[in-house]
C-alpha atoms as a PDB file:
ATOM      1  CA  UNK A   1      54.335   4.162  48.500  1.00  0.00           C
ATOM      2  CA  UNK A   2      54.030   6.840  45.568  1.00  0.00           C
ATOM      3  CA  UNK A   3      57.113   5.506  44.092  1.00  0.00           C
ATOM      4  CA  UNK A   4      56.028   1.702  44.440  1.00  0.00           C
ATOM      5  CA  UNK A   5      52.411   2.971  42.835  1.00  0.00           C
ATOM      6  CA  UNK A   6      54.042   4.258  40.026  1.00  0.00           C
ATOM      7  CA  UNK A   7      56.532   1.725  39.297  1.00  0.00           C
ATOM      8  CA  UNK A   8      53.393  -1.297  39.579  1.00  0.00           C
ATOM      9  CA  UNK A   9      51.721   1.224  37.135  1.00  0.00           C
ATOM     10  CA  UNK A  10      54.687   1.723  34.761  1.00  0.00           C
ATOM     11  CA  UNK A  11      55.040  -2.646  35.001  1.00  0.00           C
ATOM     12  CA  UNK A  12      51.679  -3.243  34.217  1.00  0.00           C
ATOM     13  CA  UNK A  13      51.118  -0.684  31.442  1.00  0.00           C
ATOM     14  CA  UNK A  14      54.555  -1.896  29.688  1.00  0.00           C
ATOM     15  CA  UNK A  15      53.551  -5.413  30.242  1.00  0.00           C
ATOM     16  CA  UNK A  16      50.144  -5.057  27.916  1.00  0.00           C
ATOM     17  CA  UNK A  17      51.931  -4.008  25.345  1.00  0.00           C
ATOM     18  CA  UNK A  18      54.432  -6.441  25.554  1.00  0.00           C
ATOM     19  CA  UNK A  19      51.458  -8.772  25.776  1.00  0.00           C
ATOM     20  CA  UNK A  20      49.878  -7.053  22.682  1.00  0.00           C
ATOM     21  CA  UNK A  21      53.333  -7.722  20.661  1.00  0.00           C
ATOM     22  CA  UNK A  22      53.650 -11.054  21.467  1.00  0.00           C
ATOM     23  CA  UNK A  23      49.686 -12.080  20.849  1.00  0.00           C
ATOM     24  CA  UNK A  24      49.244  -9.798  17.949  1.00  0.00           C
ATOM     25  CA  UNK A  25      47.843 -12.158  15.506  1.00  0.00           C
ATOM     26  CA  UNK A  26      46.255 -13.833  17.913  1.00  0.00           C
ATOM     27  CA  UNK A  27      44.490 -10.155  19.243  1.00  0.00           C
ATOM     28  CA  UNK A  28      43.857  -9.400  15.645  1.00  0.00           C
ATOM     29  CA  UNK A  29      41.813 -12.636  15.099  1.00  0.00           C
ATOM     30  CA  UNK A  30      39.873 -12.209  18.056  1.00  0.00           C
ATOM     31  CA  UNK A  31      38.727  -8.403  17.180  1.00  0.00           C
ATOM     32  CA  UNK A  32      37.968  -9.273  13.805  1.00  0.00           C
ATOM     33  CA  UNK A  33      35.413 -12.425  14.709  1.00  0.00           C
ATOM     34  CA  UNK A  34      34.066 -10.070  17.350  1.00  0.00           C
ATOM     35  CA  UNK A  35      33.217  -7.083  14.599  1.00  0.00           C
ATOM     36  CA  UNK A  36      32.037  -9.677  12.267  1.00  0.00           C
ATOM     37  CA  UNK A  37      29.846 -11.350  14.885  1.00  0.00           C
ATOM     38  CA  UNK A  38      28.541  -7.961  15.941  1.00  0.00           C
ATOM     39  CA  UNK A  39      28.053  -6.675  12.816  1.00  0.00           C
ATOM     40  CA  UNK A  40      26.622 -10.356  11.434  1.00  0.00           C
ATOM     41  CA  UNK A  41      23.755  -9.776  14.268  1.00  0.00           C
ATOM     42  CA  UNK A  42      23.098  -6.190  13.572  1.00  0.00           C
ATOM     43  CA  UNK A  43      22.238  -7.273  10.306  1.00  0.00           C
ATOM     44  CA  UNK A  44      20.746 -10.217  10.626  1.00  0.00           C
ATOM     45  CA  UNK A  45      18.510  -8.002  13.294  1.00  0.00           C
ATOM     46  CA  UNK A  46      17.749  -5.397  10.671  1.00  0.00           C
ATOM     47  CA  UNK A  47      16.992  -7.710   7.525  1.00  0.00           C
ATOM     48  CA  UNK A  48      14.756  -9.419   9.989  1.00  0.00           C
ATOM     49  CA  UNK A  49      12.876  -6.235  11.729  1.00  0.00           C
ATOM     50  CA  UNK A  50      12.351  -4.931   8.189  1.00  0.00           C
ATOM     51  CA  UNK A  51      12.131  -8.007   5.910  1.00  0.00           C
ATOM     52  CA  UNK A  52       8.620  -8.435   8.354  1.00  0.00           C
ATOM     53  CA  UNK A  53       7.817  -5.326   8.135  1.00  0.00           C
ATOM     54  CA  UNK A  54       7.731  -4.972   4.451  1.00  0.00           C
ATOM     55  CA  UNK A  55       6.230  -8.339   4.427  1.00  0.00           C
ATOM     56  CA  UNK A  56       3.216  -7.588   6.084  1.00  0.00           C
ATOM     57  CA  UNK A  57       2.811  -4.561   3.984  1.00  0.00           C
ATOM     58  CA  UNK A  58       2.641  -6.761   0.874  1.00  0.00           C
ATOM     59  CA  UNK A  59       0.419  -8.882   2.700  1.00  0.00           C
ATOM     60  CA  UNK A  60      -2.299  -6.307   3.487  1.00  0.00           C
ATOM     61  CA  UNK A  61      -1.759  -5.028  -0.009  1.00  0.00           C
ATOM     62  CA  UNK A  62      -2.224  -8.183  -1.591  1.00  0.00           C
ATOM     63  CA  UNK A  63      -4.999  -8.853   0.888  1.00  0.00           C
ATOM     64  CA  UNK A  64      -7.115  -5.386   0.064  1.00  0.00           C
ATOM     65  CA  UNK A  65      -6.694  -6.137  -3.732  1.00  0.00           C
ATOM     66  CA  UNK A  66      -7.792  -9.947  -3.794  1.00  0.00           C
ATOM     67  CA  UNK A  67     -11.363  -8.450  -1.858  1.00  0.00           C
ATOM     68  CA  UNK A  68     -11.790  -5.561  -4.452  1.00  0.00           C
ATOM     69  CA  UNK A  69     -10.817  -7.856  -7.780  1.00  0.00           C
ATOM     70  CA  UNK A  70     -13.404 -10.393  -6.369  1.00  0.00           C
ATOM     71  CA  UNK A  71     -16.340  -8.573  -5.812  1.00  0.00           C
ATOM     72  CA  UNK A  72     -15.787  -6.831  -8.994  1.00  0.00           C
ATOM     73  CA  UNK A  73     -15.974  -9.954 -10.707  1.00  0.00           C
ATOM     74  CA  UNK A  74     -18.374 -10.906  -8.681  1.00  0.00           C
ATOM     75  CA  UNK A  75     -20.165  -7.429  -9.954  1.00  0.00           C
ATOM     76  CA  UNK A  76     -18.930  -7.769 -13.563  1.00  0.00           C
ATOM     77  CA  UNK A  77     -20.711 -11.189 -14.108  1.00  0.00           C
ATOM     78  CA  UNK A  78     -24.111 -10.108 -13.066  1.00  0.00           C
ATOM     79  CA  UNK A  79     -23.800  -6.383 -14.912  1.00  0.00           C
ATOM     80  CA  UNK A  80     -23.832  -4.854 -11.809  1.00  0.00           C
ATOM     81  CA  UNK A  81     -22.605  -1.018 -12.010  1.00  0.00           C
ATOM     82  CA  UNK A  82     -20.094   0.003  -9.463  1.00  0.00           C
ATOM     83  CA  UNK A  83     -17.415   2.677  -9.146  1.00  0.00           C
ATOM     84  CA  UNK A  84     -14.543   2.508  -6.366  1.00  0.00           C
ATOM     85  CA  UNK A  85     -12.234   5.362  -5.950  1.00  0.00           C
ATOM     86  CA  UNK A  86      -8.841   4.362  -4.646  1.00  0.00           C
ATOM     87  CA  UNK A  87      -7.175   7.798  -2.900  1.00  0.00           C
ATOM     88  CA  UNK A  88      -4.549   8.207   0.010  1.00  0.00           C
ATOM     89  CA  UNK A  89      -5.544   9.280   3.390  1.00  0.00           C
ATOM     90  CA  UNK A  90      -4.586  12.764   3.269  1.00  0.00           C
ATOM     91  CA  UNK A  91      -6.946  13.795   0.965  1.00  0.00           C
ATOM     92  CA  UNK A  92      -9.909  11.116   2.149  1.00  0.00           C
ATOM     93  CA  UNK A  93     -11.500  13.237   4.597  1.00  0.00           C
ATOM     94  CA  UNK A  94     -11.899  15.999   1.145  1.00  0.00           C
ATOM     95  CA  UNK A  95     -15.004  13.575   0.527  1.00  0.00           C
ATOM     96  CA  UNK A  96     -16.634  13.794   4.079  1.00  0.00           C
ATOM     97  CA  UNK A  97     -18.786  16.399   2.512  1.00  0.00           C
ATOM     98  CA  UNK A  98     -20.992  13.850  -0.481  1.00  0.00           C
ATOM     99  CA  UNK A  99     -22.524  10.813   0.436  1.00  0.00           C
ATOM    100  CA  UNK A 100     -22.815   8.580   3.221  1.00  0.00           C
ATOM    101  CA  UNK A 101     -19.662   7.620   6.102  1.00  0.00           C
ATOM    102  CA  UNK A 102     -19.316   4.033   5.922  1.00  0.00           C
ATOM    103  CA  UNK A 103     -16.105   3.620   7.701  1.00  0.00           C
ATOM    104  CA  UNK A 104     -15.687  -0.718   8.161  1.00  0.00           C
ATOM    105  CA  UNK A 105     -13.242  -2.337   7.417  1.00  0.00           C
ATOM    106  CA  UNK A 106     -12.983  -3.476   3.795  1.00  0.00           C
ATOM    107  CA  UNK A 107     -14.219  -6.516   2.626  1.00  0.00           C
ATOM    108  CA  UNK A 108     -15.734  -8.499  -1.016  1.00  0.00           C
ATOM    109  CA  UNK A 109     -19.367  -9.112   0.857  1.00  0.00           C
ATOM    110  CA  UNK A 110     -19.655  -5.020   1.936  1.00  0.00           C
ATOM    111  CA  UNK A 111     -18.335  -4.227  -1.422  1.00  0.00           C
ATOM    112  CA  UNK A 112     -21.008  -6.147  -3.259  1.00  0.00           C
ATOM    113  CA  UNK A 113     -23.937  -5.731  -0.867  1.00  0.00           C
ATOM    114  CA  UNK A 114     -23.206  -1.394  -1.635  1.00  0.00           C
ATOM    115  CA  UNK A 115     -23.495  -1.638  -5.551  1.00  0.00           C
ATOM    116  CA  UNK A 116     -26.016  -4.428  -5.099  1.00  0.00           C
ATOM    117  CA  UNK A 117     -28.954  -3.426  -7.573  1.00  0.00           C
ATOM    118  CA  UNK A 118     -31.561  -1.151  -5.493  1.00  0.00           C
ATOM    119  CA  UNK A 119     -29.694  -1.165  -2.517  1.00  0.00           C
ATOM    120  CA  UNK A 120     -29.618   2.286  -0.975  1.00  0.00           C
ATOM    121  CA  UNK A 121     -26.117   3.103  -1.791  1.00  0.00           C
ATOM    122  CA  UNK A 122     -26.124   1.378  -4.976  1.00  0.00           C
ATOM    123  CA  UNK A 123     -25.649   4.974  -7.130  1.00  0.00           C
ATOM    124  CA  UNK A 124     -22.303   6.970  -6.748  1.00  0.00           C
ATOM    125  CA  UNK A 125     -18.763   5.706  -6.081  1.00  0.00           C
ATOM    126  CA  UNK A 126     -17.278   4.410  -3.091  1.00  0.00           C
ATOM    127  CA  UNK A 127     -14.089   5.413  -1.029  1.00  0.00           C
ATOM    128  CA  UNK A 128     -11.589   3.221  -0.119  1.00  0.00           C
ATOM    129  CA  UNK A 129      -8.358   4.226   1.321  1.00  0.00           C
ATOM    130  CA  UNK A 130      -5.966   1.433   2.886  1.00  0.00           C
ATOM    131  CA  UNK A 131      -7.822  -1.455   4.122  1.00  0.00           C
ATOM    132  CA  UNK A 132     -11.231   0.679   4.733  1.00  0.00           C
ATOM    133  CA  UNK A 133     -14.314   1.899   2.699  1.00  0.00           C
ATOM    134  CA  UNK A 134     -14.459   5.786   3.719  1.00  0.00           C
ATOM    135  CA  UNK A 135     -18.142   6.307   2.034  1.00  0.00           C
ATOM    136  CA  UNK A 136     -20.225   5.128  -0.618  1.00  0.00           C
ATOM    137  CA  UNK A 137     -22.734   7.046  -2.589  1.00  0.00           C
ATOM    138  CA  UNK A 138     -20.319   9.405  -3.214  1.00  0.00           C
ATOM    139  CA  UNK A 139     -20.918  12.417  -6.004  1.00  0.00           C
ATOM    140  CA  UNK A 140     -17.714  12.900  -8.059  1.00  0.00           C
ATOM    141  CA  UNK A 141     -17.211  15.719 -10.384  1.00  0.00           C
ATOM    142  CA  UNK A 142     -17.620  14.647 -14.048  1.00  0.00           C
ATOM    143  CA  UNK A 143     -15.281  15.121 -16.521  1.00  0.00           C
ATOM    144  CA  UNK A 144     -15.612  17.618 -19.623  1.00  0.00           C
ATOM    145  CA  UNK A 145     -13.106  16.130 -21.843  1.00  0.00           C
ATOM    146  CA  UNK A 146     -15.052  16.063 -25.507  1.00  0.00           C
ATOM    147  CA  UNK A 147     -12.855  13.022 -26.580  1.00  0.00           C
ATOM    148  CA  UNK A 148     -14.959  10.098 -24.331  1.00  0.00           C
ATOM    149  CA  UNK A 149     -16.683   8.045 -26.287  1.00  0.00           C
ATOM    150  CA  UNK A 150     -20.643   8.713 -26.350  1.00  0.00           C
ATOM    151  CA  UNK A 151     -21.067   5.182 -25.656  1.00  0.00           C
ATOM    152  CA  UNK A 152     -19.326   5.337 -22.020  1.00  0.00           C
ATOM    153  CA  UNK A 153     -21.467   6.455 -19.220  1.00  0.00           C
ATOM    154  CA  UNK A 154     -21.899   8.893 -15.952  1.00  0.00           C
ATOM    155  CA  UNK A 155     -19.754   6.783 -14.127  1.00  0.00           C
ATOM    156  CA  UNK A 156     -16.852   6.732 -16.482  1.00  0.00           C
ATOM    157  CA  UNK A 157     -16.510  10.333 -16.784  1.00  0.00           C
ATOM    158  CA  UNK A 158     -17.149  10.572 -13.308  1.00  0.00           C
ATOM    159  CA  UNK A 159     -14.099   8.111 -12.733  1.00  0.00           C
ATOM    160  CA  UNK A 160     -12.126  10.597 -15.301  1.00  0.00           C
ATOM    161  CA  UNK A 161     -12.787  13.983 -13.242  1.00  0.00           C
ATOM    162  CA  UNK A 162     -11.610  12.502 -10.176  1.00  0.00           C
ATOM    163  CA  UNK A 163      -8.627  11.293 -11.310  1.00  0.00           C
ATOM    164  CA  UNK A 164      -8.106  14.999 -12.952  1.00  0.00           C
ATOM    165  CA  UNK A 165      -8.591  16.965  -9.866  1.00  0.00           C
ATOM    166  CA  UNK A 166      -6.455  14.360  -7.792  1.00  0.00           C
ATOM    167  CA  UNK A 167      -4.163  11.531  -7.918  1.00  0.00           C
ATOM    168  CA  UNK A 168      -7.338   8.700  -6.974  1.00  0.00           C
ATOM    169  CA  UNK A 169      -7.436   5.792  -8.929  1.00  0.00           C
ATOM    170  CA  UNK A 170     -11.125   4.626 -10.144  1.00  0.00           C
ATOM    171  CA  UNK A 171     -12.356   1.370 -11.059  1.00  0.00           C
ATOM    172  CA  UNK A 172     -15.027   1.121 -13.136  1.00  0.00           C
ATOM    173  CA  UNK A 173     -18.107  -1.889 -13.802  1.00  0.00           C
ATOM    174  CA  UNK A 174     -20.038  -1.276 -16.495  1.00  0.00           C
ATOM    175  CA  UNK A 175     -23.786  -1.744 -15.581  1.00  0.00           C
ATOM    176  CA  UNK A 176     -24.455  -1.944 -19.891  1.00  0.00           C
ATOM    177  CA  UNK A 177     -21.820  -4.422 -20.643  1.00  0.00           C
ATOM    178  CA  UNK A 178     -20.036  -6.132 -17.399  1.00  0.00           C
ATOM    179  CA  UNK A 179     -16.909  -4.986 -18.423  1.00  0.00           C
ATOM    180  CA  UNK A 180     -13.984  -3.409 -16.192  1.00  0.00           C
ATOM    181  CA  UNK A 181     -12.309  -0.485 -17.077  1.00  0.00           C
ATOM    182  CA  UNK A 182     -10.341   2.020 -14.834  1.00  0.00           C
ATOM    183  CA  UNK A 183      -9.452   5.911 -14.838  1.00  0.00           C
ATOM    184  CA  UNK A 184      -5.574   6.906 -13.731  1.00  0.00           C
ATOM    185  CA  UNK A 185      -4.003  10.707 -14.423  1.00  0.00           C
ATOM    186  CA  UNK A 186      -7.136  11.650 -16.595  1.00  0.00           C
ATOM    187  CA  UNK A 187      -6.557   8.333 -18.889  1.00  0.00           C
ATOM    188  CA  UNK A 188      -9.145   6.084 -19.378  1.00  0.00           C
ATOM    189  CA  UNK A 189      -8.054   2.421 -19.862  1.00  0.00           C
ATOM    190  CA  UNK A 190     -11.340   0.475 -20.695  1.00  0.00           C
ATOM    191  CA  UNK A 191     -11.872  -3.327 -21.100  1.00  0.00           C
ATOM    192  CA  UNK A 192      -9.597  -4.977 -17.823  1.00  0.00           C
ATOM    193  CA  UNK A 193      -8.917  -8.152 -18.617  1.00  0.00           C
ATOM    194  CA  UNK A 194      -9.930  -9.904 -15.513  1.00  0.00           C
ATOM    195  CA  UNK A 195      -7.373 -12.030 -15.018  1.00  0.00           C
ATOM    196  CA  UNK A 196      -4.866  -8.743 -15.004  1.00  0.00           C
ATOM    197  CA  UNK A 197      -7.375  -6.903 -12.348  1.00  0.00           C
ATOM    198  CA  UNK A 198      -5.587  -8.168  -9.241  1.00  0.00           C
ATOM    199  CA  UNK A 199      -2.211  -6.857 -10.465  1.00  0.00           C
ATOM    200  CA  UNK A 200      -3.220  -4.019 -11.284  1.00  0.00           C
ATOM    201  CA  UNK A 201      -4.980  -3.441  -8.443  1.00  0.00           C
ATOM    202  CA  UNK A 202      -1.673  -4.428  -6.038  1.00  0.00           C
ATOM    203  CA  UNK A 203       0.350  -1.662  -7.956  1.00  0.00           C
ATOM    204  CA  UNK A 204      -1.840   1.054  -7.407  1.00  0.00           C
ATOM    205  CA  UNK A 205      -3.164   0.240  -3.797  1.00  0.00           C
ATOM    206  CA  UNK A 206       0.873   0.378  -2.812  1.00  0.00           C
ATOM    207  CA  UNK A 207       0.579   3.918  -4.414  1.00  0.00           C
ATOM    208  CA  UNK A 208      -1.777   5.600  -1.738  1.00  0.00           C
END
């Protein structure tokens, strides 16, 4: 019985190779549509998982921005002062300390209704990291740099020191003139043309 085991074994082994010879192309073909296949759906998987992923980050970027550039229009045409801070959410607990917790979820109406004129939050900046407003009436440390112009006020040097001490982003609404401006890396960039704003704000919402 050993002998008959191993001579079935030694048939059988020498036959799929012989098989393998004979059907080599045909073998060949049928690996490489199977790794292609495979690999086809691996990838197809993977653009897919990730294509959405990164999708629906753009969307809530684009999203967040389109609510901030309209209620600082909104702002802008009625001379309404205002002064969002833009800053990651490592440091956004740093500001627990001034002001008032809001935490909501962001929107144009809660935006507005915060800087409206005599509203109780109206002074001070407001906090937004991601998709949420932190605080608002938020005191900001003012910048000492002796090269603003006399004509800009507290809340554009304000916007300045905080984006010295940190990498925040401020956007500014003049309560004199209406005009946007906004404060990146200590530089002051004054006069946003409005239809730019939601760009801009896109580019530096995907920062933090």
């Amino acid at each position: 019985m050993n002998l008959l085991s191993t001579l079935l074994g030694s048939f059988f082994q020498i036959g799929a190779v012989i098989l393998v010879i004979v059907f080599q192309p045909e073998v060949r073909r049928f690996l490489t549509m199977f790794g292609e296949n495979t690999l086809q759906r691996r990838g197809e998987f993977l653009d897919k998982f990730f294509g959405k992923e990164i999708s629906a980050v753009d969307e809530k970027i684009s999203a967040n921005a389109e609510q901030i550039s309209n209620a600082m229009k909104a702002l802008s045409r009625t001379k309404t002062g205002a002064l969002i801070v833009i800053v990651q959410e490592s440091i956004v607990e740093s500001f627990s300390g001034s002001g008032v917790i809001v935490d909501a979820k962001l929107s144009q109406m809660l935006v507005e209704n915060v800087f409206a004129k005599n509203a109780p939050l109206h002074d001070g900046a407001m906090i937004i990291y991601g998709d949420r407003i932190h605080s608002a009436s938020v005191i900001l440390p003012v910048s000492n740099n002796s090269e603003i112009s006399k004509n800009l006020g507290l809340r554009h040097r304000a916007a300045l020191g905080i984006t010295e001490a940190s990498n925040a982003i401020a956007y500014i609404v003049s309560e004199e003139t209406g005009k946007m401006s906004y404060a990146h890396k200590g530089v002051l960039y004054t006069d946003i043309n409005p239809n730019d704003l939601t760009g801009l704000l896109k580019s530096h919402l995907a920062l933090n």
